[in-house]
PDB file of N, CA and C in Angstrom:
ATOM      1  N   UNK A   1      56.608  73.095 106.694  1.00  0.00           N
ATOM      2  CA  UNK A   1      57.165  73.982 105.672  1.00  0.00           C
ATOM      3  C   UNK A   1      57.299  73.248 104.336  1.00  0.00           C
ATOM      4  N   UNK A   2      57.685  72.183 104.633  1.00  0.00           N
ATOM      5  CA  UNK A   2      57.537  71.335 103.319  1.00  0.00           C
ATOM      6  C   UNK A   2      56.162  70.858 102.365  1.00  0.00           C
ATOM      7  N   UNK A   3      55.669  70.710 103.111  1.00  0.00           N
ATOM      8  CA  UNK A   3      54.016  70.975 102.354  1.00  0.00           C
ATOM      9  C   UNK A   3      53.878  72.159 102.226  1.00  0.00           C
ATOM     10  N   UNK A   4      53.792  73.742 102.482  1.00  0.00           N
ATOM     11  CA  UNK A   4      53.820  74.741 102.070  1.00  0.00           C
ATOM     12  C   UNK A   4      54.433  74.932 100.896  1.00  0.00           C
ATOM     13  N   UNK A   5      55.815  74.308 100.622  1.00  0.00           N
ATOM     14  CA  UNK A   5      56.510  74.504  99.504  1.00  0.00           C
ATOM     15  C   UNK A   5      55.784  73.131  98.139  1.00  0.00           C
ATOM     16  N   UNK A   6      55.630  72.475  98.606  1.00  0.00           N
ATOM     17  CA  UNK A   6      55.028  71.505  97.697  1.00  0.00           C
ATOM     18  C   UNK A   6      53.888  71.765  97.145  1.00  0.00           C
ATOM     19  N   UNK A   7      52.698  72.628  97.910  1.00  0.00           N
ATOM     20  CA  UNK A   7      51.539  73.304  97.621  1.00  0.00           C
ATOM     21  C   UNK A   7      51.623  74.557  96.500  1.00  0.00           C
ATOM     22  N   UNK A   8      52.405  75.024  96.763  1.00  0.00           N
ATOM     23  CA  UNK A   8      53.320  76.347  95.983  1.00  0.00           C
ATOM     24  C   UNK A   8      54.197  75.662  94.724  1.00  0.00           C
ATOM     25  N   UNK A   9      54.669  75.024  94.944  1.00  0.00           N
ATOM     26  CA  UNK A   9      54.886  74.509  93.557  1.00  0.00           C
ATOM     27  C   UNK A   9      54.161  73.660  92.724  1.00  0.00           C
ATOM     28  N   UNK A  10      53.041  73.169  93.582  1.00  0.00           N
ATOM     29  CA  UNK A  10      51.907  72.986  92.490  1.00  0.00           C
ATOM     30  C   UNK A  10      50.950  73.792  91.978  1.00  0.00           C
ATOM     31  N   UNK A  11      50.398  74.636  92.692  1.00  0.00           N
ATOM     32  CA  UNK A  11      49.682  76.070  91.945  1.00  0.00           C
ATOM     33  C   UNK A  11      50.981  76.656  90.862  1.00  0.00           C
ATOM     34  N   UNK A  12      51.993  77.032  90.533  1.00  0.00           N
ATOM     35  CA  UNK A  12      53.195  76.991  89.717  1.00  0.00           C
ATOM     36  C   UNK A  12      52.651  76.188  88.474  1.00  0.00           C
ATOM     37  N   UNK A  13      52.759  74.992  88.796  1.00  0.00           N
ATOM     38  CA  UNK A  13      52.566  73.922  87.790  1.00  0.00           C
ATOM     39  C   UNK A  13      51.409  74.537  87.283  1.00  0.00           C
ATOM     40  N   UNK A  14      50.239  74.351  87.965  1.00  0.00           N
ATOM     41  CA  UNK A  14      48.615  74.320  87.496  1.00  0.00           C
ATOM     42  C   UNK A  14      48.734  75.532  86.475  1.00  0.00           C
ATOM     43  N   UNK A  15      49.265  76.715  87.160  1.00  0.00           N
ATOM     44  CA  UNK A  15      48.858  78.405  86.684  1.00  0.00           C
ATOM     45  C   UNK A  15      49.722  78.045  84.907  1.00  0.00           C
ATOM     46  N   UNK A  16      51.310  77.109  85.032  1.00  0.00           N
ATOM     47  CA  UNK A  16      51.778  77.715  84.029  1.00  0.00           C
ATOM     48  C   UNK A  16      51.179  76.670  82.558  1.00  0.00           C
ATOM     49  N   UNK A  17      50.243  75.312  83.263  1.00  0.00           N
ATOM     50  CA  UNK A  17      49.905  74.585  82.227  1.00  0.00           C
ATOM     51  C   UNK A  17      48.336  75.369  81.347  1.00  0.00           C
ATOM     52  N   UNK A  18      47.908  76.191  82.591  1.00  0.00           N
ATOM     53  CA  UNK A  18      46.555  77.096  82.204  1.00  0.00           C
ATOM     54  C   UNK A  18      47.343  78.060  80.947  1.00  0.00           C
ATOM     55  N   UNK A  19      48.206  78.683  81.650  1.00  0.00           N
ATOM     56  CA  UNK A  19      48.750  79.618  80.940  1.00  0.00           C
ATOM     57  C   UNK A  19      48.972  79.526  79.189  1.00  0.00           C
ATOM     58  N   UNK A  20      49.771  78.065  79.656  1.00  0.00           N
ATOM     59  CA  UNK A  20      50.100  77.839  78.088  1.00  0.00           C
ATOM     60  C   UNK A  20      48.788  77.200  76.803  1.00  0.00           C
ATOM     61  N   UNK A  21      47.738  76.609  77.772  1.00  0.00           N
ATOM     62  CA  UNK A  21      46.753  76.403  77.062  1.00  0.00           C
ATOM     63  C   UNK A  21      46.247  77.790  76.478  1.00  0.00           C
ATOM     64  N   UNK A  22      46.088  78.645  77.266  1.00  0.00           N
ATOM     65  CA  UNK A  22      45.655  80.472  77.227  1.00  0.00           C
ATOM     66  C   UNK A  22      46.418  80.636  75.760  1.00  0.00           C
ATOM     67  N   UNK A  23      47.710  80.577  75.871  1.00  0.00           N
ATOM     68  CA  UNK A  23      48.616  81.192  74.798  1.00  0.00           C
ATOM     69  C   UNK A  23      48.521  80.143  73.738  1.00  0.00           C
ATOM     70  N   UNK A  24      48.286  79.315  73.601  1.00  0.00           N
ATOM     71  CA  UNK A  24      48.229  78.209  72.202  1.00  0.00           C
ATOM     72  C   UNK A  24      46.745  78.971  71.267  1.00  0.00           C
ATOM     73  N   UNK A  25      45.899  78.918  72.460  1.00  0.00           N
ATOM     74  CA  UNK A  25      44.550  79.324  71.904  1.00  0.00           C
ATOM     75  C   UNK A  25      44.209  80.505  71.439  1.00  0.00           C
ATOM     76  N   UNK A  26      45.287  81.567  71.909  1.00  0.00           N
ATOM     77  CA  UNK A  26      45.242  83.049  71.187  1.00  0.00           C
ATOM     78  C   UNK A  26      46.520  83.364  70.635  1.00  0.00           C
ATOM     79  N   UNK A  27      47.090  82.643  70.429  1.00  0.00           N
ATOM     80  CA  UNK A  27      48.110  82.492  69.425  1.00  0.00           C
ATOM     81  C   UNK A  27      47.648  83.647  68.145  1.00  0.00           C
ATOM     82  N   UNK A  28      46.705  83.382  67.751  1.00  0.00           N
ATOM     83  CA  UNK A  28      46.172  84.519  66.612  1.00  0.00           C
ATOM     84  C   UNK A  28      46.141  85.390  67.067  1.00  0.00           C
ATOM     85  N   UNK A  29      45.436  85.600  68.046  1.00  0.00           N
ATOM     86  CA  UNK A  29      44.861  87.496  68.561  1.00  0.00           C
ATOM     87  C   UNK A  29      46.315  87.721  69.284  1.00  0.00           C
ATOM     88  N   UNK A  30      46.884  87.028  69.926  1.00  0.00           N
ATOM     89  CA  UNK A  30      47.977  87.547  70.119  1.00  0.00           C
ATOM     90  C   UNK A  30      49.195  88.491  69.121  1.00  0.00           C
ATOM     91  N   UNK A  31      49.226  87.625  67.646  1.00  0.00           N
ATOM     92  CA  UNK A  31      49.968  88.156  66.837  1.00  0.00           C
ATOM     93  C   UNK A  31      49.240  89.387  65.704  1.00  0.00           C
ATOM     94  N   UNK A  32      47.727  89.286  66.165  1.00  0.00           N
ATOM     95  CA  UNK A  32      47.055  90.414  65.611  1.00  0.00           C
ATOM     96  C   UNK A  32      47.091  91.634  66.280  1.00  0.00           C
ATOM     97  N   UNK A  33      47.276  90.956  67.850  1.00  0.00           N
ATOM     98  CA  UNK A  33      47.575  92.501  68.748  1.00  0.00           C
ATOM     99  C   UNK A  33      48.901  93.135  68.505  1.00  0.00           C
ATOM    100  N   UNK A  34      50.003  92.173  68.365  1.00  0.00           N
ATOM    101  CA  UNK A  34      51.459  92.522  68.448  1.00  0.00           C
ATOM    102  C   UNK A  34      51.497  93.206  66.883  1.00  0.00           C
ATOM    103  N   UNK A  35      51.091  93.040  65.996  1.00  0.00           N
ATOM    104  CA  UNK A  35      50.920  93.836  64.635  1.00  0.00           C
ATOM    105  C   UNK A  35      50.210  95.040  64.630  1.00  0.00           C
ATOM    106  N   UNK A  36      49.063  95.090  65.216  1.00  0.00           N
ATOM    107  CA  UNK A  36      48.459  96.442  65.578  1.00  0.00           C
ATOM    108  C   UNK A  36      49.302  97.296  66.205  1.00  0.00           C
ATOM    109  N   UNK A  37      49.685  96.639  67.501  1.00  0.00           N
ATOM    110  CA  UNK A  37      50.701  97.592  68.453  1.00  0.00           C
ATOM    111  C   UNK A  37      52.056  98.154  67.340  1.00  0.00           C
ATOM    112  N   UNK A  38      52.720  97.249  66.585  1.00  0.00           N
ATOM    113  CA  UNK A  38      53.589  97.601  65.661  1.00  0.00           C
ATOM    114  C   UNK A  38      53.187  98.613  64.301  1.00  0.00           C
ATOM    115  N   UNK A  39      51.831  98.619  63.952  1.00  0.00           N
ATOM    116  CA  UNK A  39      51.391  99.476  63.468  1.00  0.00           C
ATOM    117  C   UNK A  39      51.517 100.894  63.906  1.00  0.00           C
ATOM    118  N   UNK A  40      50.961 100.893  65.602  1.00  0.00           N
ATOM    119  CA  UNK A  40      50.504 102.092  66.106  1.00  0.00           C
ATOM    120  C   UNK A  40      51.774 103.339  66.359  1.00  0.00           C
ATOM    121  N   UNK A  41      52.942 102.160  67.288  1.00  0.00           N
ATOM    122  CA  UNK A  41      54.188 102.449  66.914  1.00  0.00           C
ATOM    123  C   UNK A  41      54.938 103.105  65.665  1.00  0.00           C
ATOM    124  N   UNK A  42      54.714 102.555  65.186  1.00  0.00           N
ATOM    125  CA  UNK A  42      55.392 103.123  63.573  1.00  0.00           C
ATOM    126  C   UNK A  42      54.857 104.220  63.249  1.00  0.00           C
ATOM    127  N   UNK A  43      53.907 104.354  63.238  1.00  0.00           N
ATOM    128  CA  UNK A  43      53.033 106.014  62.640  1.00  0.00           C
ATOM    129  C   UNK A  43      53.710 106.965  63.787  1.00  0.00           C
ATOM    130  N   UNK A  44      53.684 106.716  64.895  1.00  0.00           N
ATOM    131  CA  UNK A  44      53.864 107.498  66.294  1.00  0.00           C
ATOM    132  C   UNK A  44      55.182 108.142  65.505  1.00  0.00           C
ATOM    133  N   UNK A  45      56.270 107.319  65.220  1.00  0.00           N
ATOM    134  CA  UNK A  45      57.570 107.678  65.502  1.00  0.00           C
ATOM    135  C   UNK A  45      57.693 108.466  64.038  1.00  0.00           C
TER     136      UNK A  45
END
């Protein structure tokens, strides 16, 4: 069980260091999407 849990908290690790590379690198399109979406919003209401 203890290697189960040690295995599992390394996919954890792996997924959230991918992750944050993911989010550094679209850092732009991210805040171009979140402005669009705030665009789309605003007209709606």
């Amino acid at each position: 069980m203890k290697w189960v849990g040690l295995v599992l908290v390394w996919i954890q690790q792996n997924n959230s260091i991918r992750f944050n590379v993911l989010i550094r690198s679209n850092k732009y399109l991210v805040s171009e999407l979140r402005n669009s979406m705030a665009r789309i919003f605003s007209i709606r209401m």
